[in-house]
N, C-alpha and C. Protein backbone atom coordinates (compact mmCIF):
# COMPACT_ATOMS: atom_id res chain seq x y z
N UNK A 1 16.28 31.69 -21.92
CA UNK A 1 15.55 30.95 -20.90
C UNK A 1 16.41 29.79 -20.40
N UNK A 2 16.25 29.51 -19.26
CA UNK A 2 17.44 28.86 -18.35
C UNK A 2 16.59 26.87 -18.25
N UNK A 3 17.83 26.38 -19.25
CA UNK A 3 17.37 24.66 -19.56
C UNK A 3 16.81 23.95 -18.17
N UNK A 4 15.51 23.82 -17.80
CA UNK A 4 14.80 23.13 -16.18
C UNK A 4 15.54 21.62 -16.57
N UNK A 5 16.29 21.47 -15.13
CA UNK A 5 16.55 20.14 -15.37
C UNK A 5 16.10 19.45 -14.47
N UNK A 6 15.79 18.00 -14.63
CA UNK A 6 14.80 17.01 -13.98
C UNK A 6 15.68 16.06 -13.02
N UNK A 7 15.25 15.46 -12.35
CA UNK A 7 16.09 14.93 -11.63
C UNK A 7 15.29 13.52 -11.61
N UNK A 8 16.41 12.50 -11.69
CA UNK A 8 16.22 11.13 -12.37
C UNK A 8 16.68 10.22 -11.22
N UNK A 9 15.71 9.45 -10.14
CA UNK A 9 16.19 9.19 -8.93
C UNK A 9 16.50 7.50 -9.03
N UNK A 10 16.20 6.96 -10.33
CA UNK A 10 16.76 5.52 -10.40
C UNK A 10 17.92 5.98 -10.47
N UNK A 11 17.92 6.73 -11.84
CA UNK A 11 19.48 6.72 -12.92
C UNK A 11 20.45 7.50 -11.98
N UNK A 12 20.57 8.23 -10.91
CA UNK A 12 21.19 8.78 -9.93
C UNK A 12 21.91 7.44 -9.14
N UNK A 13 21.25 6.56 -8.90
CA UNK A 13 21.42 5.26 -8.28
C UNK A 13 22.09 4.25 -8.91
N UNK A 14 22.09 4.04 -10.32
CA UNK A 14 21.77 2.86 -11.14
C UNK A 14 23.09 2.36 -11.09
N UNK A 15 24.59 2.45 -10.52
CA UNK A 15 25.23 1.67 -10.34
C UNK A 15 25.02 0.36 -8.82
N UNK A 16 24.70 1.51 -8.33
CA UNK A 16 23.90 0.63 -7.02
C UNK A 16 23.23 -0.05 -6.38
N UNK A 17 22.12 0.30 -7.98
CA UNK A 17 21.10 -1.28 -7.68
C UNK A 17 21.22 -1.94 -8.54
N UNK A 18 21.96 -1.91 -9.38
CA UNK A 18 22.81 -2.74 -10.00
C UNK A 18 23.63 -4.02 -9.27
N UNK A 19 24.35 -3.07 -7.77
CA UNK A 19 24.91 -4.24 -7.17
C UNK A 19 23.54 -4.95 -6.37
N UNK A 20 22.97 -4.34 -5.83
CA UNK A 20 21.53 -5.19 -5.12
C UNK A 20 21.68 -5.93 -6.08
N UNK A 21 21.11 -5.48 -7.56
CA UNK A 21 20.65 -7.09 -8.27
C UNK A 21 21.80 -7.98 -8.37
N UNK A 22 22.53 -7.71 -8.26
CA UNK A 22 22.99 -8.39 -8.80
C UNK A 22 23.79 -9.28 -7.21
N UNK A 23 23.24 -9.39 -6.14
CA UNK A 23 23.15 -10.18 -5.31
C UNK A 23 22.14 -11.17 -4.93
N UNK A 24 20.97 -10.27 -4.84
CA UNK A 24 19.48 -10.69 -4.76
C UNK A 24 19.33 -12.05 -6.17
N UNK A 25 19.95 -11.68 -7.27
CA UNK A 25 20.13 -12.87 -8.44
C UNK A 25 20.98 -14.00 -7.62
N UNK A 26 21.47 -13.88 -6.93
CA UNK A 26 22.20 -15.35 -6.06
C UNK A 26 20.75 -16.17 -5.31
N UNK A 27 19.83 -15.24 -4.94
CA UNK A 27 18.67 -16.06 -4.32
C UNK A 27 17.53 -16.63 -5.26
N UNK A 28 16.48 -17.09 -4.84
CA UNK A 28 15.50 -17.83 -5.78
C UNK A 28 13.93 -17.01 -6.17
N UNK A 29 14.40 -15.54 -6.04
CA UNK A 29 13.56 -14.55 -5.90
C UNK A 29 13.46 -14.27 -7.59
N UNK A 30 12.12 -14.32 -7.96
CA UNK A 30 12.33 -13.42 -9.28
C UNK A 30 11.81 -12.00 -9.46
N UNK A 31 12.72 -11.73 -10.26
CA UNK A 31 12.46 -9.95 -10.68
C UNK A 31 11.09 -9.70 -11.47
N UNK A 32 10.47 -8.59 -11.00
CA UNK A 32 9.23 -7.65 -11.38
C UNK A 32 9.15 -6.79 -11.59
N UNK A 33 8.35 -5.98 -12.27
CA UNK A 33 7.79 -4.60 -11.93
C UNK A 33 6.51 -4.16 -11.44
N UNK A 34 6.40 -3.88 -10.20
CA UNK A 34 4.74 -3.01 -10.15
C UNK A 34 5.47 -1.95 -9.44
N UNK A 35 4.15 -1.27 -9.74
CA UNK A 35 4.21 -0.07 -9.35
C UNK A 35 5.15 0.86 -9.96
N UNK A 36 5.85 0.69 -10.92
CA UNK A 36 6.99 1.21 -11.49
C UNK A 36 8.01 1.16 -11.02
N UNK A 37 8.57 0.31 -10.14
CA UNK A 37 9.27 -0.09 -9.20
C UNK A 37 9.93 -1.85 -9.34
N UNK A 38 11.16 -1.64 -8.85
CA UNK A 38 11.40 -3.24 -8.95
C UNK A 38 11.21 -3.67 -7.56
N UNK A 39 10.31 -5.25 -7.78
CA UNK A 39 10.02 -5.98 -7.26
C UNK A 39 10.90 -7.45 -7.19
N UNK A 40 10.92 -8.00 -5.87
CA UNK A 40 11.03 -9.57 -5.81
C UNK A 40 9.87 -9.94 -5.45
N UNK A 41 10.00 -11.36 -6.38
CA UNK A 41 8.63 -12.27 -5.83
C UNK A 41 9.19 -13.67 -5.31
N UNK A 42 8.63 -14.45 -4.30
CA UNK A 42 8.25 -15.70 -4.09
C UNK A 42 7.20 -16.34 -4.33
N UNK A 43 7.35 -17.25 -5.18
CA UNK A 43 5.61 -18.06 -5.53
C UNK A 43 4.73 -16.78 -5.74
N UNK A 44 4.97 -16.25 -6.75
CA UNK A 44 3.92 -14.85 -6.97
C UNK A 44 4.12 -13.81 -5.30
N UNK A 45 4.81 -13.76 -4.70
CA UNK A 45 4.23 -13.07 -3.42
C UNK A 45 5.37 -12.10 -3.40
N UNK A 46 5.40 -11.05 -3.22
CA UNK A 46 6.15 -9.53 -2.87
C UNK A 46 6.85 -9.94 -1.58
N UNK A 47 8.13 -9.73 -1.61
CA UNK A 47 9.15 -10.53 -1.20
C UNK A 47 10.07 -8.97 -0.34
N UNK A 48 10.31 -8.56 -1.79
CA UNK A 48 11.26 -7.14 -1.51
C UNK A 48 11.45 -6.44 -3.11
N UNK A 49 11.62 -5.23 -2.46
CA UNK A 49 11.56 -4.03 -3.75
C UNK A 49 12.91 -3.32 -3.85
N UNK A 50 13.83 -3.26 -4.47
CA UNK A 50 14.77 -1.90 -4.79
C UNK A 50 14.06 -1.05 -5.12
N UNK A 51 15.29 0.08 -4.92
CA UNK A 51 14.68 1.59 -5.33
C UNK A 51 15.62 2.43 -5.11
N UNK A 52 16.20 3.88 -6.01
CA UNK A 52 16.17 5.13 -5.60
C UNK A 52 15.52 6.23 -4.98
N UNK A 53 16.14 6.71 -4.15
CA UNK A 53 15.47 8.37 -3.91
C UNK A 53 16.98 9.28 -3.85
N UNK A 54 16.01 10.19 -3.32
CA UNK A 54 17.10 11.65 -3.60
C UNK A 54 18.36 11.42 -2.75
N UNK A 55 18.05 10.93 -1.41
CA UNK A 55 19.10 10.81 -0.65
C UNK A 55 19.94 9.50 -0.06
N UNK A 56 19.14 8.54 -0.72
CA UNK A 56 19.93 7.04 -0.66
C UNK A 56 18.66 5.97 -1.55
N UNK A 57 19.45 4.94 -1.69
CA UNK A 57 18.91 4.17 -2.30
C UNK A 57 18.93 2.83 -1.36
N UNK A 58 17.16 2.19 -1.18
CA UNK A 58 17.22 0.93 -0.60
C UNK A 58 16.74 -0.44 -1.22
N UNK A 59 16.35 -1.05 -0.40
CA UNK A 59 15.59 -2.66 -0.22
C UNK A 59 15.04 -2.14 0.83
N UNK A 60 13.29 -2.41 0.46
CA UNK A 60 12.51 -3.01 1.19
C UNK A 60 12.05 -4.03 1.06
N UNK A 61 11.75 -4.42 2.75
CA UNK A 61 11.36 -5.73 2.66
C UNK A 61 9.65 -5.48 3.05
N UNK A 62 9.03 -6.28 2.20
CA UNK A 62 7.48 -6.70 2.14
C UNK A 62 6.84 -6.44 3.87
N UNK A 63 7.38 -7.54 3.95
CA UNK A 63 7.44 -8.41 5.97
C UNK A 63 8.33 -7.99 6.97
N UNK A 64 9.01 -6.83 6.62
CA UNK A 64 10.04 -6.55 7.44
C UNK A 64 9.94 -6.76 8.86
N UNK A 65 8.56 -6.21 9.12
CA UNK A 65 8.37 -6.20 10.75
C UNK A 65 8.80 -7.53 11.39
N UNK A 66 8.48 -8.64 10.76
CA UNK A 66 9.03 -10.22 10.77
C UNK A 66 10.86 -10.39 11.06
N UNK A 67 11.18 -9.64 10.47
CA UNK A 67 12.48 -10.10 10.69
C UNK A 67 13.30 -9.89 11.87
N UNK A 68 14.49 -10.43 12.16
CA UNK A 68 14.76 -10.79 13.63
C UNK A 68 15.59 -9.08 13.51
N UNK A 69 16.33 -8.87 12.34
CA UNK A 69 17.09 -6.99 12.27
C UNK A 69 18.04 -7.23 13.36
N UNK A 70 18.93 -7.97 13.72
CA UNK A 70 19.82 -7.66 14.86
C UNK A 70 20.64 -7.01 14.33
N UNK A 71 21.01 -6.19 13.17
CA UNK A 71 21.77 -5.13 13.20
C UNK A 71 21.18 -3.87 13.27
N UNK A 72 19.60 -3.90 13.84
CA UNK A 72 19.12 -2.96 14.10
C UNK A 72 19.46 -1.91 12.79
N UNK A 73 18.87 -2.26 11.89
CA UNK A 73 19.39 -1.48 10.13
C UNK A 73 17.88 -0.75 9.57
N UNK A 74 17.08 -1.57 10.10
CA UNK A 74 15.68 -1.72 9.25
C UNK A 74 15.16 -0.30 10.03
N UNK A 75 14.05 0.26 9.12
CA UNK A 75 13.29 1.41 9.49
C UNK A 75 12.21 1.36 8.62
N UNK A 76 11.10 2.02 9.40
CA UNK A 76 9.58 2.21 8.94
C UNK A 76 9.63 3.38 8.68
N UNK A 77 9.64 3.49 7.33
CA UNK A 77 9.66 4.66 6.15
C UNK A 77 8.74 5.75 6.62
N UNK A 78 7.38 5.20 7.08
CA UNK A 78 5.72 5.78 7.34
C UNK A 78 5.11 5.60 8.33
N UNK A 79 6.29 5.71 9.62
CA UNK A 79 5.38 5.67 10.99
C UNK A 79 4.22 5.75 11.08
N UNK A 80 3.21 4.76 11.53
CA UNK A 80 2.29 5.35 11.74
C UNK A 80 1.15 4.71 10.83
N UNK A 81 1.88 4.90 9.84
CA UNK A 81 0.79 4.52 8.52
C UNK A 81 1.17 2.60 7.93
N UNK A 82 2.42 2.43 8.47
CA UNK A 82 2.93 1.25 7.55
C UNK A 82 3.55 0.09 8.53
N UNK A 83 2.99 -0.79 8.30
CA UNK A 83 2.49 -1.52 9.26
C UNK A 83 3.41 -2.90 9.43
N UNK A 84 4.18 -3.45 8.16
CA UNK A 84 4.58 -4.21 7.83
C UNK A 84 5.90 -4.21 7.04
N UNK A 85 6.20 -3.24 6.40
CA UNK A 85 7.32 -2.85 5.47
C UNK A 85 8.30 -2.31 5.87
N UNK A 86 9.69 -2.54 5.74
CA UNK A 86 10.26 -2.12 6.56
C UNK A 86 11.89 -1.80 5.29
N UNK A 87 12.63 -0.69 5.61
CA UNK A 87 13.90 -0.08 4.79
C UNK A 87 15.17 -0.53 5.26
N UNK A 88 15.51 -1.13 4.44
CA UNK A 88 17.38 -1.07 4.26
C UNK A 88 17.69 0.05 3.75
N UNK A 89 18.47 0.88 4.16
CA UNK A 89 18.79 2.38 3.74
C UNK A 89 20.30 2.55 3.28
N UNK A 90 20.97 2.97 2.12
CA UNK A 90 22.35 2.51 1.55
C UNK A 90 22.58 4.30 1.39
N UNK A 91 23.50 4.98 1.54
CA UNK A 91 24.19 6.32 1.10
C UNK A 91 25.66 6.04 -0.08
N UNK A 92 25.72 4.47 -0.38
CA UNK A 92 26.98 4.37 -0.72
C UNK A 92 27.01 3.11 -0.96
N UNK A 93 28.04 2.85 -2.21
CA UNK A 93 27.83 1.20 -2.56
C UNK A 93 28.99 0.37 -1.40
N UNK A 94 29.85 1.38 -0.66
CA UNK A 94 30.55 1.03 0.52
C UNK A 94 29.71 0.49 1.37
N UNK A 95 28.71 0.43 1.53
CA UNK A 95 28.10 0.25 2.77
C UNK A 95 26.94 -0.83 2.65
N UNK A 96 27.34 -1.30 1.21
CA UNK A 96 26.80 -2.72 0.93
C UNK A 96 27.24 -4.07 1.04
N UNK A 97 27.16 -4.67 1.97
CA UNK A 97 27.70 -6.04 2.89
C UNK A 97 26.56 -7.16 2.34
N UNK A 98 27.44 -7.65 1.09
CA UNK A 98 26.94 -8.99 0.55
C UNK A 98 25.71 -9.84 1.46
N UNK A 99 26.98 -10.57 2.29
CA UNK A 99 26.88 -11.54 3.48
C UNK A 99 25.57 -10.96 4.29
N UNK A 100 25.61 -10.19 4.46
CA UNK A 100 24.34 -9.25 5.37
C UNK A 100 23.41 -9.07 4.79
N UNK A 101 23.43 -8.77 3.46
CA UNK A 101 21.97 -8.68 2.37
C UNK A 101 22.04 -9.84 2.32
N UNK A 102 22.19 -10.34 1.92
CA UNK A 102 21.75 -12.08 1.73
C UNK A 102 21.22 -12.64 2.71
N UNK A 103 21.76 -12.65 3.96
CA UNK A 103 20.71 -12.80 5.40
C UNK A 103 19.89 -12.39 5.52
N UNK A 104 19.47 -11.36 5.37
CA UNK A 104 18.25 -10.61 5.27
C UNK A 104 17.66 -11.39 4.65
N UNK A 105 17.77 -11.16 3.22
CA UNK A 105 17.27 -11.54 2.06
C UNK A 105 16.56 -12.70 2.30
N UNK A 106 17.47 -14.10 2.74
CA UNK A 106 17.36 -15.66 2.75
C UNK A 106 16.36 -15.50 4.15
N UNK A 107 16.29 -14.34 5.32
CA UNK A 107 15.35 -14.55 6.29
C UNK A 107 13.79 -13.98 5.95
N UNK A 108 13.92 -12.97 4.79
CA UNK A 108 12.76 -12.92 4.46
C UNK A 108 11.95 -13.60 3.12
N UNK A 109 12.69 -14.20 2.49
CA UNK A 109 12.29 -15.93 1.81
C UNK A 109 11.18 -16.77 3.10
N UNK A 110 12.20 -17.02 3.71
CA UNK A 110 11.65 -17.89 4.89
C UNK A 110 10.55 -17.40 5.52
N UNK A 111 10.25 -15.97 5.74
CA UNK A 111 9.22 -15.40 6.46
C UNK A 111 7.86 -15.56 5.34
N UNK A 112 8.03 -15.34 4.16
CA UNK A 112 7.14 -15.59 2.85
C UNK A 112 6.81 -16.77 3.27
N UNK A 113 7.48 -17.71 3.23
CA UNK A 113 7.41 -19.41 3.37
C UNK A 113 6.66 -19.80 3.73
N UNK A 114 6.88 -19.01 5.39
CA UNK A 114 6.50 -19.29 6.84
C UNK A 114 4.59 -18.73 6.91
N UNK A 115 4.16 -18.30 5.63
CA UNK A 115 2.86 -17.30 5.48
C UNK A 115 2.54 -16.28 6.65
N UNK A 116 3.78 -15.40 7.46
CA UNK A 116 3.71 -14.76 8.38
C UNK A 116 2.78 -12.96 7.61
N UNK A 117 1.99 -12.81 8.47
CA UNK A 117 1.05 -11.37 7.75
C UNK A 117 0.63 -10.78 8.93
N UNK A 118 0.52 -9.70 8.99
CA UNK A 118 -0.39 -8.50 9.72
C UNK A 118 -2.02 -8.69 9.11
N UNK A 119 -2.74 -9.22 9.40
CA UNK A 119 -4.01 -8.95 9.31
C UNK A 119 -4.07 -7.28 9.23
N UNK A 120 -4.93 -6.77 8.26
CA UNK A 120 -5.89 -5.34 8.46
C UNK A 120 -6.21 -5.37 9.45
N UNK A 121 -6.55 -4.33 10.41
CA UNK A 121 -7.57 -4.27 11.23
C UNK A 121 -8.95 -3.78 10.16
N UNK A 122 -10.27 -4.12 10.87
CA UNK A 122 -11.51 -4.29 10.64
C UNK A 122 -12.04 -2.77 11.12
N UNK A 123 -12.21 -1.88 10.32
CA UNK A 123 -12.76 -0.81 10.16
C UNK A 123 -14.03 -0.43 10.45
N UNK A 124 -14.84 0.03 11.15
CA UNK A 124 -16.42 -0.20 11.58
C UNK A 124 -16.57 1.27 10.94
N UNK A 125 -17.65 1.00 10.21
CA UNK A 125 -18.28 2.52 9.44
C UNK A 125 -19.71 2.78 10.09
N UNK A 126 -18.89 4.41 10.72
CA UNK A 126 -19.66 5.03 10.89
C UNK A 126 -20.66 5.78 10.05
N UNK A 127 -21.93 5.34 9.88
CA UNK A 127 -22.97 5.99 8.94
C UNK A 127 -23.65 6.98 9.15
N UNK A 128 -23.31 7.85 8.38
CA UNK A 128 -23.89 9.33 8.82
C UNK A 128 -25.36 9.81 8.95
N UNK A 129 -25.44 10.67 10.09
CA UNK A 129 -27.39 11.08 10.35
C UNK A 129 -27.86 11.25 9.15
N UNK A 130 -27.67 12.06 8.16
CA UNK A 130 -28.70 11.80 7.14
C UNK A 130 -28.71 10.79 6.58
N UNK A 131 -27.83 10.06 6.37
CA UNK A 131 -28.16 8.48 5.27
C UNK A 131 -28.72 7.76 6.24
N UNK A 132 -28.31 7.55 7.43
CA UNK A 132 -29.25 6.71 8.44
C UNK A 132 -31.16 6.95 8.92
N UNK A 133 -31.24 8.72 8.56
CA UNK A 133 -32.62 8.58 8.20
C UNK A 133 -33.07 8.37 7.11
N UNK A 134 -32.09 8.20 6.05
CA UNK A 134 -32.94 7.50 4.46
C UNK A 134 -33.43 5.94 5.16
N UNK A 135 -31.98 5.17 5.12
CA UNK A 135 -32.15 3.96 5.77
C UNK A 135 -33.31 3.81 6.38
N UNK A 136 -33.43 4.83 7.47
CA UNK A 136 -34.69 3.84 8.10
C UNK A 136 -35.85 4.58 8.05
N UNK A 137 -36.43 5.31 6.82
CA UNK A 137 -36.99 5.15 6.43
C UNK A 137 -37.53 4.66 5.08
N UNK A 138 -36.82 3.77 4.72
CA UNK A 138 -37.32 2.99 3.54
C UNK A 138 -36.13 1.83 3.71
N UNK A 139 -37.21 0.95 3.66
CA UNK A 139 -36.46 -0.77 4.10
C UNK A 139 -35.89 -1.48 2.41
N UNK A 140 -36.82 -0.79 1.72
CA UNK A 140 -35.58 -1.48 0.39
C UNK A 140 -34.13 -0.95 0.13
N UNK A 141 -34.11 0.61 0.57
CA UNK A 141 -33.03 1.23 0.74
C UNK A 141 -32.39 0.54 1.70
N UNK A 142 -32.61 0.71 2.87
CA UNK A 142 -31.49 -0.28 4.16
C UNK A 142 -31.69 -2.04 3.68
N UNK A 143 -32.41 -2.28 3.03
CA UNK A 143 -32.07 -3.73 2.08
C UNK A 143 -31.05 -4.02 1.31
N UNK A 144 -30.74 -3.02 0.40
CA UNK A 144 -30.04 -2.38 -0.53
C UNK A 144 -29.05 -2.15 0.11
N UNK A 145 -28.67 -1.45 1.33
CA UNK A 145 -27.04 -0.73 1.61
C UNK A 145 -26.83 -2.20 2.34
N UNK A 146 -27.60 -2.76 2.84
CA UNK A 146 -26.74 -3.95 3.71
C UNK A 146 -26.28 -4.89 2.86
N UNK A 147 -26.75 -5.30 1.93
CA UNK A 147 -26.70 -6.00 0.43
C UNK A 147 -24.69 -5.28 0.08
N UNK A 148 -24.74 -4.22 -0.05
CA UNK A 148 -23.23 -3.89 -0.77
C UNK A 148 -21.75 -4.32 0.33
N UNK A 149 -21.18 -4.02 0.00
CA UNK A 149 -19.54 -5.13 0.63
C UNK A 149 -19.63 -3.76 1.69
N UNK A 150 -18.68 -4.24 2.99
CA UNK A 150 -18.34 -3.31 3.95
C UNK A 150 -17.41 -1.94 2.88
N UNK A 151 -16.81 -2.19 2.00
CA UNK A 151 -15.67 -1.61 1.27
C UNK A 151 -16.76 0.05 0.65
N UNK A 152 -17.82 -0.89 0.08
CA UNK A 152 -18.92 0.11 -0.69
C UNK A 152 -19.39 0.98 0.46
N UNK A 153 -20.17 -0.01 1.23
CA UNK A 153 -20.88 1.05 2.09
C UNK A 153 -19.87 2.13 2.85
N UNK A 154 -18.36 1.51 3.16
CA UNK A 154 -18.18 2.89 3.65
C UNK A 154 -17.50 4.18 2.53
N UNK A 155 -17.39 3.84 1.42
CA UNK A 155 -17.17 4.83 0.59
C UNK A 155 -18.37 5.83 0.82
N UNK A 156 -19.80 4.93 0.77
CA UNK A 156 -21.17 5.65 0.72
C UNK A 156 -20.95 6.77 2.02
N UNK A 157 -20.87 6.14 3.18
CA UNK A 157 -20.67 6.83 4.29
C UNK A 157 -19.10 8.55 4.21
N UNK A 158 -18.62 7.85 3.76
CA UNK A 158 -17.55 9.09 3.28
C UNK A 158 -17.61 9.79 2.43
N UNK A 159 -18.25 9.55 1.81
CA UNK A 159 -18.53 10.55 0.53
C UNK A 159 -19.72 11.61 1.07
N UNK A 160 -20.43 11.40 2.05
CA UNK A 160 -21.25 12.20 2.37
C UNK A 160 -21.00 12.88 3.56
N UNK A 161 -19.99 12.06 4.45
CA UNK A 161 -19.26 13.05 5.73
C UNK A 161 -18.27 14.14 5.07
N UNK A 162 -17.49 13.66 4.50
CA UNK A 162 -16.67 14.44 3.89
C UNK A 162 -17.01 16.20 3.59
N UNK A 163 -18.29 16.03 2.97
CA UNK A 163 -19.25 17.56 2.69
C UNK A 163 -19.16 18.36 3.56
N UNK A 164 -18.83 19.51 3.59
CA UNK A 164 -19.15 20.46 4.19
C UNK A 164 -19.92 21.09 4.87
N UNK A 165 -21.17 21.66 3.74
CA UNK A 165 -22.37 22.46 4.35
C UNK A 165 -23.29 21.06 4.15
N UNK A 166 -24.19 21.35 5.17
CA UNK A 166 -25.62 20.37 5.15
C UNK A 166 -26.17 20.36 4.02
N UNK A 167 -26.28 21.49 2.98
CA UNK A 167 -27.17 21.27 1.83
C UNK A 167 -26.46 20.52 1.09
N UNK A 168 -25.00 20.61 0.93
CA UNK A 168 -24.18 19.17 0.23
C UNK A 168 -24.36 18.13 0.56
N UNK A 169 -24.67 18.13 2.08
CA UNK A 169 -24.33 16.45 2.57
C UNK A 169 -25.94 15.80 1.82
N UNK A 170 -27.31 16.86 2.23
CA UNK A 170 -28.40 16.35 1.47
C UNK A 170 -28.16 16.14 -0.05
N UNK A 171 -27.73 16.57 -0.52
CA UNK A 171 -27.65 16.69 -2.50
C UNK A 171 -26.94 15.43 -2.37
N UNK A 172 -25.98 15.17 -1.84
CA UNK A 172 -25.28 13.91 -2.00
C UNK A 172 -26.06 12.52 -1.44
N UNK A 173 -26.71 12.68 -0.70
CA UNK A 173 -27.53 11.72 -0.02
C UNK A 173 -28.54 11.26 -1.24
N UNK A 174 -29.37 11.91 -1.82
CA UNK A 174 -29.96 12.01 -2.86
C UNK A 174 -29.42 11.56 -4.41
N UNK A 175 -28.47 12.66 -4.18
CA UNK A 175 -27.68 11.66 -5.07
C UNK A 175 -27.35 9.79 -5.88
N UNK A 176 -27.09 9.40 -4.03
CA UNK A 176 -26.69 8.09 -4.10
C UNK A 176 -27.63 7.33 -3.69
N UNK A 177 -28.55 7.67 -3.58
CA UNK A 177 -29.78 6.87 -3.01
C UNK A 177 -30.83 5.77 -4.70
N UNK A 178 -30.58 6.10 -5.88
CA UNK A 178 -30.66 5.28 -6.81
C UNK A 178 -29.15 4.32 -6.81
N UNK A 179 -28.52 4.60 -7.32
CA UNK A 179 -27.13 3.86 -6.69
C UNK A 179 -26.92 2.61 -5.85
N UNK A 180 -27.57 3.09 -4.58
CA UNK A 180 -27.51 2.17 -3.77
C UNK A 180 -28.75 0.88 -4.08
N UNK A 181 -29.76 1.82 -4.70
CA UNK A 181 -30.71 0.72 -5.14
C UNK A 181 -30.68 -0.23 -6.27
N UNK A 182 -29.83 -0.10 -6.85
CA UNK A 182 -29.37 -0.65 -8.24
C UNK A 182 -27.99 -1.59 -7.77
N UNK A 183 -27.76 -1.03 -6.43
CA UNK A 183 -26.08 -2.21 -5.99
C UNK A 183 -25.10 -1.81 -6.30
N UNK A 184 -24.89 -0.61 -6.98
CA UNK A 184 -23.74 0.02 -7.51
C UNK A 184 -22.94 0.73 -6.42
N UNK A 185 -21.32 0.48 -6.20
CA UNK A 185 -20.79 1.55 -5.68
C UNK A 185 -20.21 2.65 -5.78
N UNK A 186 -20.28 3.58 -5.44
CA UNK A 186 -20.10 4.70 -5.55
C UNK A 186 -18.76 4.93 -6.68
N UNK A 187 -17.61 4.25 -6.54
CA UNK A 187 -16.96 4.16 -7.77
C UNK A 187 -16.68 3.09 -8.22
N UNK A 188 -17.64 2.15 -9.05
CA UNK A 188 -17.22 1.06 -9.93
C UNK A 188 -17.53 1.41 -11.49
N UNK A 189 -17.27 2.94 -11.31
CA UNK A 189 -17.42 3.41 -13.21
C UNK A 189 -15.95 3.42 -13.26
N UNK A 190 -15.25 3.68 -12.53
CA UNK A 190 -14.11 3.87 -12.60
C UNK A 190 -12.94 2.69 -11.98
N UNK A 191 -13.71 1.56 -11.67
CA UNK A 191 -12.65 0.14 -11.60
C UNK A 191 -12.71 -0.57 -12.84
């Protein structure tokens, strides 16, 4: 039987972000881990992350969208989806320019500083025909759902669009209808 071998996308890298750190250590950023991932922080705040992948290894920056990028370097990993974060992309420890990471680096310090953020946009939940005729017909129930955080109620609302056939979307309606009367959301067994 033929040995499966795994593929190890720090340790593929690890001379390389080796040199990141060991630039990023010239600034006043300290080192983390979330996410299984290395992190910089400012004053507790997510600053910028190293990392491997299969085909290069970067720095992202937290705030990227903030930064001025006149070498036009930076890229949004997740068109579409990512709003704020933005990639330094490396194929090669050649193509790592001290002087240039450190600008970066020292401009997104300053952008932390500066408390520059993307607000969320504000999500309006749509509540589905059957939970809206529970709601209104029984006012402790629509007492009850207006009572839980925008966050809860729209789990409530998705968990029952989501369904398929109508006899699911009822079983589920039913379902959550003690739930909602007790203040519970739909998953706080599992936070």
């Amino acid at each position: 039987m033929e040995e499966r071998k795994t593929w190890d996308k720090t340790n593929q890298w690890s001379e390389e972000l080796e040199l990141l750190k060991s630039i990023i250590n010239k600034t006043p950023l300290t080192e983390t881990t979330k996410w299984g991932g290395i992190v910089y922080t400012y004053n507790d705040k997510n600053v910028l992350g190293i990392g491997g992948f299969k085909n290069f290894f970067t720095i992202w920056f937290f705030k990227g969208v903030f930064l001025k990028d006149e070498q036009e370097i930076l890229v949004n990993a997740n068109e579409g989806n990512t709003k704020s974060l933005r990639q330094w992309r490396f194929t090669s420890k050649k193509e790592v320019n001290e002087k240039e990471v450190l600008k970066y680096i020292n401009e997104a310090i300053e952008v932390e500083k500066a408390g520059l953020e993307i607000k969320p946009e504000k999500r309006e939940t749509v509540i589905p025909e059957y939970l809206q005729e529970e709601l209104d017909n029984s006012t402790a129930l629509k007492a009850a759902f207006e009572q839980l955080t925008p966050f809860k109620q729209r789990e409530y609302a998705e968990f029952i669009e989501t369904a398929r056939r109508e006899a699911t979307k009822l079983s589920r309606v039913e379902k959550i209808k003690p739930m909602i009367l007790d203040g519970i959301g739909l998953n706080d067994k599992y936070r």
